[in-house]
C-alpha atoms as a PDB file:
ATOM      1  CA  UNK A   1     -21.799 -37.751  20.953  1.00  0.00           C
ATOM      2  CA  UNK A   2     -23.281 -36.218  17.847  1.00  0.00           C
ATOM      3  CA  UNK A   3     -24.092 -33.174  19.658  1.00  0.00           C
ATOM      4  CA  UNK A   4     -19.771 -32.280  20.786  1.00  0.00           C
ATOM      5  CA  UNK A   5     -19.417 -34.038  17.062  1.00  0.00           C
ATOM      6  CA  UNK A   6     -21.285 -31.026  15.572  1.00  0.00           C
ATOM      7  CA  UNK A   7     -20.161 -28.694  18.105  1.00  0.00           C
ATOM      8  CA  UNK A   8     -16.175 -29.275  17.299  1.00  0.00           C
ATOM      9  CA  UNK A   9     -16.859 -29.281  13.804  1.00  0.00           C
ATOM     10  CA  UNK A  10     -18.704 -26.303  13.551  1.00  0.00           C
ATOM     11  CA  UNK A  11     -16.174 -23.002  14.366  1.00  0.00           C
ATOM     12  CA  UNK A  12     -20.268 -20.837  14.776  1.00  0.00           C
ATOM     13  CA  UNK A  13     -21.585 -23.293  17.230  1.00  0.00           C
ATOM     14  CA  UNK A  14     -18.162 -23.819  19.471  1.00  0.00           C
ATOM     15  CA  UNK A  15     -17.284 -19.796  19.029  1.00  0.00           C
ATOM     16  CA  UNK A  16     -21.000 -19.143  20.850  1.00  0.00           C
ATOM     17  CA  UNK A  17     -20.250 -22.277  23.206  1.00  0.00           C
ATOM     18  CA  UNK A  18     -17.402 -20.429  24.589  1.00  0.00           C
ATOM     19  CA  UNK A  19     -18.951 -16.861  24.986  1.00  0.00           C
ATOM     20  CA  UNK A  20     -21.127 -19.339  27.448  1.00  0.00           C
ATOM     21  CA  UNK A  21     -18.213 -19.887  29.610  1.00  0.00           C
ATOM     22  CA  UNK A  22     -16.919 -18.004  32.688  1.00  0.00           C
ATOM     23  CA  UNK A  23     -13.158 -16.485  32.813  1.00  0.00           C
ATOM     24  CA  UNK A  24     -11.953 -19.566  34.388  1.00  0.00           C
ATOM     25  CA  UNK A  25     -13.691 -22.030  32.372  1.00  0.00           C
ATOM     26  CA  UNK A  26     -12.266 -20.324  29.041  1.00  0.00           C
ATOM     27  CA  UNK A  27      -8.786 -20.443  30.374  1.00  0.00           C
ATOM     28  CA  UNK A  28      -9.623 -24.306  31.066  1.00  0.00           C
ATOM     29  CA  UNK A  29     -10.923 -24.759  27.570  1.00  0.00           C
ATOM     30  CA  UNK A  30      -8.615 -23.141  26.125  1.00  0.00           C
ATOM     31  CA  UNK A  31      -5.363 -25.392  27.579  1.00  0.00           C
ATOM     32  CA  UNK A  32      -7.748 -28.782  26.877  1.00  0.00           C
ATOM     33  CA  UNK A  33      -7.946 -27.731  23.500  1.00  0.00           C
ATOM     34  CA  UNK A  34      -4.096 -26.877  22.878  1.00  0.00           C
ATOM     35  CA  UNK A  35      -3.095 -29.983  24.277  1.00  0.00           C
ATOM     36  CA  UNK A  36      -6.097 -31.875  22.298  1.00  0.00           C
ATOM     37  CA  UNK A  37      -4.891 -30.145  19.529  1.00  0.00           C
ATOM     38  CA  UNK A  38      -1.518 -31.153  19.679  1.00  0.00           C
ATOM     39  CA  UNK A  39      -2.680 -34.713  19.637  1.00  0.00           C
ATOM     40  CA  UNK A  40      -4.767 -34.395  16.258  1.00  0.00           C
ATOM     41  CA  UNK A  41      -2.997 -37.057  13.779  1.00  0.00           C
ATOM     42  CA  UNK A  42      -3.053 -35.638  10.048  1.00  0.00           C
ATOM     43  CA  UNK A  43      -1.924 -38.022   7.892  1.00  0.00           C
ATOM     44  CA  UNK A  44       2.202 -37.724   6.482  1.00  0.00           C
ATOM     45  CA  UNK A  45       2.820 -36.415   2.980  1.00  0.00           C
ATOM     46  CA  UNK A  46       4.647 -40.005   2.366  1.00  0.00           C
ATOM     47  CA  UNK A  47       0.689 -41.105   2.475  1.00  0.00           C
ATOM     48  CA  UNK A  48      -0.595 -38.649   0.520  1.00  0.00           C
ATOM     49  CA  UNK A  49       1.289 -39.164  -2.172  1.00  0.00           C
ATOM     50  CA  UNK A  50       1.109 -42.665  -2.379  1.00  0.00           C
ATOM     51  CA  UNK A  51      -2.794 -42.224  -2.048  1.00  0.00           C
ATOM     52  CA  UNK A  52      -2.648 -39.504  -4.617  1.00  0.00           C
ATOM     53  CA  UNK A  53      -0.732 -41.935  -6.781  1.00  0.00           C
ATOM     54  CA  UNK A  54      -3.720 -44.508  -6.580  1.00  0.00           C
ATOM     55  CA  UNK A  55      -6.245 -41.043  -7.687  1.00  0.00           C
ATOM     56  CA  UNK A  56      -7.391 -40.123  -4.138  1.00  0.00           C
ATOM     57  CA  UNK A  57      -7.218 -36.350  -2.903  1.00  0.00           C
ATOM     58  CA  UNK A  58      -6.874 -35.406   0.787  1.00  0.00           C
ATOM     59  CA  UNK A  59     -10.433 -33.510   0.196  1.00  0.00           C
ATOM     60  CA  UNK A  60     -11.990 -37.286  -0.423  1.00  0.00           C
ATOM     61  CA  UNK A  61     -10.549 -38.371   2.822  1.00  0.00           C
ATOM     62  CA  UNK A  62     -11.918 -35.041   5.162  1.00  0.00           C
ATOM     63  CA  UNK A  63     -14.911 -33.660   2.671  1.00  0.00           C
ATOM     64  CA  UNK A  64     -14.778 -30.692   0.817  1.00  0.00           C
ATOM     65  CA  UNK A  65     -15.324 -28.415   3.903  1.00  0.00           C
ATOM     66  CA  UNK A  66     -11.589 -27.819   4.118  1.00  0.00           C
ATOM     67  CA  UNK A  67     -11.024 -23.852   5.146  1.00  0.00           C
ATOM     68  CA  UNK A  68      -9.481 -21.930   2.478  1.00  0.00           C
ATOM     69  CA  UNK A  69      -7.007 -19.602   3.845  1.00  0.00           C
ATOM     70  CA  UNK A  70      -8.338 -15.868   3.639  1.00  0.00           C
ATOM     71  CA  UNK A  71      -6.228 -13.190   1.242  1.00  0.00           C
ATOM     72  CA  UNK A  72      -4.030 -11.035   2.429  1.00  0.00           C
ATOM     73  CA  UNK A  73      -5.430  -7.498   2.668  1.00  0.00           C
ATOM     74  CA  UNK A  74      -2.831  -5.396   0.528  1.00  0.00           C
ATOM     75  CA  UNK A  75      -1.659  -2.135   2.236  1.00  0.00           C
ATOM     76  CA  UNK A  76      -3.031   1.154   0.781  1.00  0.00           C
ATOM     77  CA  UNK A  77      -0.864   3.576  -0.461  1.00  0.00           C
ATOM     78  CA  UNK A  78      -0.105   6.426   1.811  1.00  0.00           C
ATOM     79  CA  UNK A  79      -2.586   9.286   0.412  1.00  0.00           C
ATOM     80  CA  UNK A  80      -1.099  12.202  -1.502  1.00  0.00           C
ATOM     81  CA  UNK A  81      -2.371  15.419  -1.119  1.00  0.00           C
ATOM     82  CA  UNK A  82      -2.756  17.935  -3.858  1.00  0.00           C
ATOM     83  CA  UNK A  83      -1.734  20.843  -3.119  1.00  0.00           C
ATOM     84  CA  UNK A  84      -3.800  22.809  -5.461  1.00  0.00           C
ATOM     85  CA  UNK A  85      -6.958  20.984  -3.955  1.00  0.00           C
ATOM     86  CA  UNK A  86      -6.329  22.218  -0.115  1.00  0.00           C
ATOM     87  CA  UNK A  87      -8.008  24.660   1.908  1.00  0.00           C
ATOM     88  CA  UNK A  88      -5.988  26.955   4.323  1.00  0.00           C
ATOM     89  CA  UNK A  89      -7.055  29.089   7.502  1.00  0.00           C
ATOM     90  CA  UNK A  90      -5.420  32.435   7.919  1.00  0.00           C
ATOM     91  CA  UNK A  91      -4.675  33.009  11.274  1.00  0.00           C
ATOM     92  CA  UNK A  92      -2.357  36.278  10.885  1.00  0.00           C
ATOM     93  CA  UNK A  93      -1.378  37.359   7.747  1.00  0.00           C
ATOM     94  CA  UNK A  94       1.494  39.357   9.165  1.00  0.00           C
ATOM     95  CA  UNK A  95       3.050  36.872  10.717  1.00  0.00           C
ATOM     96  CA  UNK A  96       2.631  34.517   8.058  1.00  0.00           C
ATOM     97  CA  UNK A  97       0.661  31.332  10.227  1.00  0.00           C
ATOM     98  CA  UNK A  98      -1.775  29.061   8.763  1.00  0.00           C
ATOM     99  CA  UNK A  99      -3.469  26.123   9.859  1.00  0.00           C
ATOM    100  CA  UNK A 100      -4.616  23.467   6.822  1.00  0.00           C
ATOM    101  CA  UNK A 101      -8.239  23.043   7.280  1.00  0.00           C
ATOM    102  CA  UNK A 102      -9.626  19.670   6.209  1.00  0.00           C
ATOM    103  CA  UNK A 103     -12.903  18.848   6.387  1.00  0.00           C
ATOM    104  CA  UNK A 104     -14.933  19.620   8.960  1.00  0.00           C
ATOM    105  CA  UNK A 105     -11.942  21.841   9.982  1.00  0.00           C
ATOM    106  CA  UNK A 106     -12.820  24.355   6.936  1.00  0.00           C
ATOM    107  CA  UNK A 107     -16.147  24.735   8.763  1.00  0.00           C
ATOM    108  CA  UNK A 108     -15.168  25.497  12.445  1.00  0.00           C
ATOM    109  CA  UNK A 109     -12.615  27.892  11.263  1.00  0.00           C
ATOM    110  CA  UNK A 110     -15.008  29.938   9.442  1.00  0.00           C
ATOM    111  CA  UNK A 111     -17.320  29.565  12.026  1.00  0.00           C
ATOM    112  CA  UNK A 112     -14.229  31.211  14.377  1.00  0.00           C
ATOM    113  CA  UNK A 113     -13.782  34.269  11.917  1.00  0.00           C
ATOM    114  CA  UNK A 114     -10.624  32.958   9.961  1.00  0.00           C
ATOM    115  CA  UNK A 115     -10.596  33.305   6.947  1.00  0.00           C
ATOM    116  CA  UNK A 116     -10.349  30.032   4.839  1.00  0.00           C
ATOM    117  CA  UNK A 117      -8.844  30.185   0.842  1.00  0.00           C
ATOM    118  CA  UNK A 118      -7.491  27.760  -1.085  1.00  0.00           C
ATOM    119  CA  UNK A 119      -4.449  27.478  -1.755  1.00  0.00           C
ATOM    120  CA  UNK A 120      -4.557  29.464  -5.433  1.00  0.00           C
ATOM    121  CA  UNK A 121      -6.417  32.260  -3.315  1.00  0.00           C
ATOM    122  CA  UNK A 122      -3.060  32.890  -0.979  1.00  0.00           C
ATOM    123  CA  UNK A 123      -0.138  35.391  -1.983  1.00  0.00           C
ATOM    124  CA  UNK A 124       3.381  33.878  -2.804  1.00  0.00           C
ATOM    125  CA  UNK A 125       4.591  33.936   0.554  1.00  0.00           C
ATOM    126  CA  UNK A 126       1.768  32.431   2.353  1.00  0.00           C
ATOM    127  CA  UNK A 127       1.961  29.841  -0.475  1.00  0.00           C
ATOM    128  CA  UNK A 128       5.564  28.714   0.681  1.00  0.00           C
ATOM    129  CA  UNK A 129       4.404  28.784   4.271  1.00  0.00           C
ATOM    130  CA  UNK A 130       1.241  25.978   2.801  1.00  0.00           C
ATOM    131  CA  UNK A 131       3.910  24.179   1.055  1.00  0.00           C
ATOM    132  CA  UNK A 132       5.929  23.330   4.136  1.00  0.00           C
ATOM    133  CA  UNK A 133       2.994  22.336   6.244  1.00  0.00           C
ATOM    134  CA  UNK A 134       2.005  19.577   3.467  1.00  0.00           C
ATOM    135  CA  UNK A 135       5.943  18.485   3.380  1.00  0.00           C
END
């Protein structure tokens, strides 16, 4: 019994207990343990108070192994490009087309004969064209 005791109690030990398991046995063990689940008894806030009341914490009952709930991971902030900072392929200067090379990009243009500026480098109307593939 110790051995299931240790197994249920430990998330390691039952995670690698179920990689064990064929497709059929994990659906199996996964509806015993929902409806198992279902049955676990926690004892009602009415009791907790009162024990609280007489100076006992639910982490005296159940040990101090109770899971603390992991942070929310805050969303980053879109990234901003500078536009100052970027590098731009020229792929015909008459026509006024550019491609924004970034990264590795800068690289495999030059290595294509374009030729890559940054954005201070370009004339005033290739400038507008960069602006309005960064917008």
């Amino acid at each position: 019994m110790t051995v299931i005791k240790n197994i249920l109690l430990n998330e390691k030990l039952l995670t690698a207990e179920l990689k064990k398991l064929t497709v059929d046995e994990k659906i199996q063990a996964k509806k015993v343990l929902t409806t198992v689940a279902n049955k676990l008894k926690l004892p009602s806030q009415k009791l907790l108070k009162a024990l609280k009341s007489e100076g006992f914490e639910f982490a005296d009952l159940v040990g101090a192994s109770i899971p603390k709930p992991k942070p929310v991971a805050k969303k980053r902030a879109p990234r901003k490009l500078v536009l100052e900072n970027q590098s731009f392929a020229i792929i015909d200067e008459k026509n006024k087309e550019l491609a924004h090379a970034v990264g590795r990009g800068v690289t495999s243009y030059k290595d294509k004969g374009f030729n890559v500026v940054k954005y201070g480098e370009l004339s005033s109307e290739l400038q507008k064209v960069a602006k309005s593939l960064l917008n």
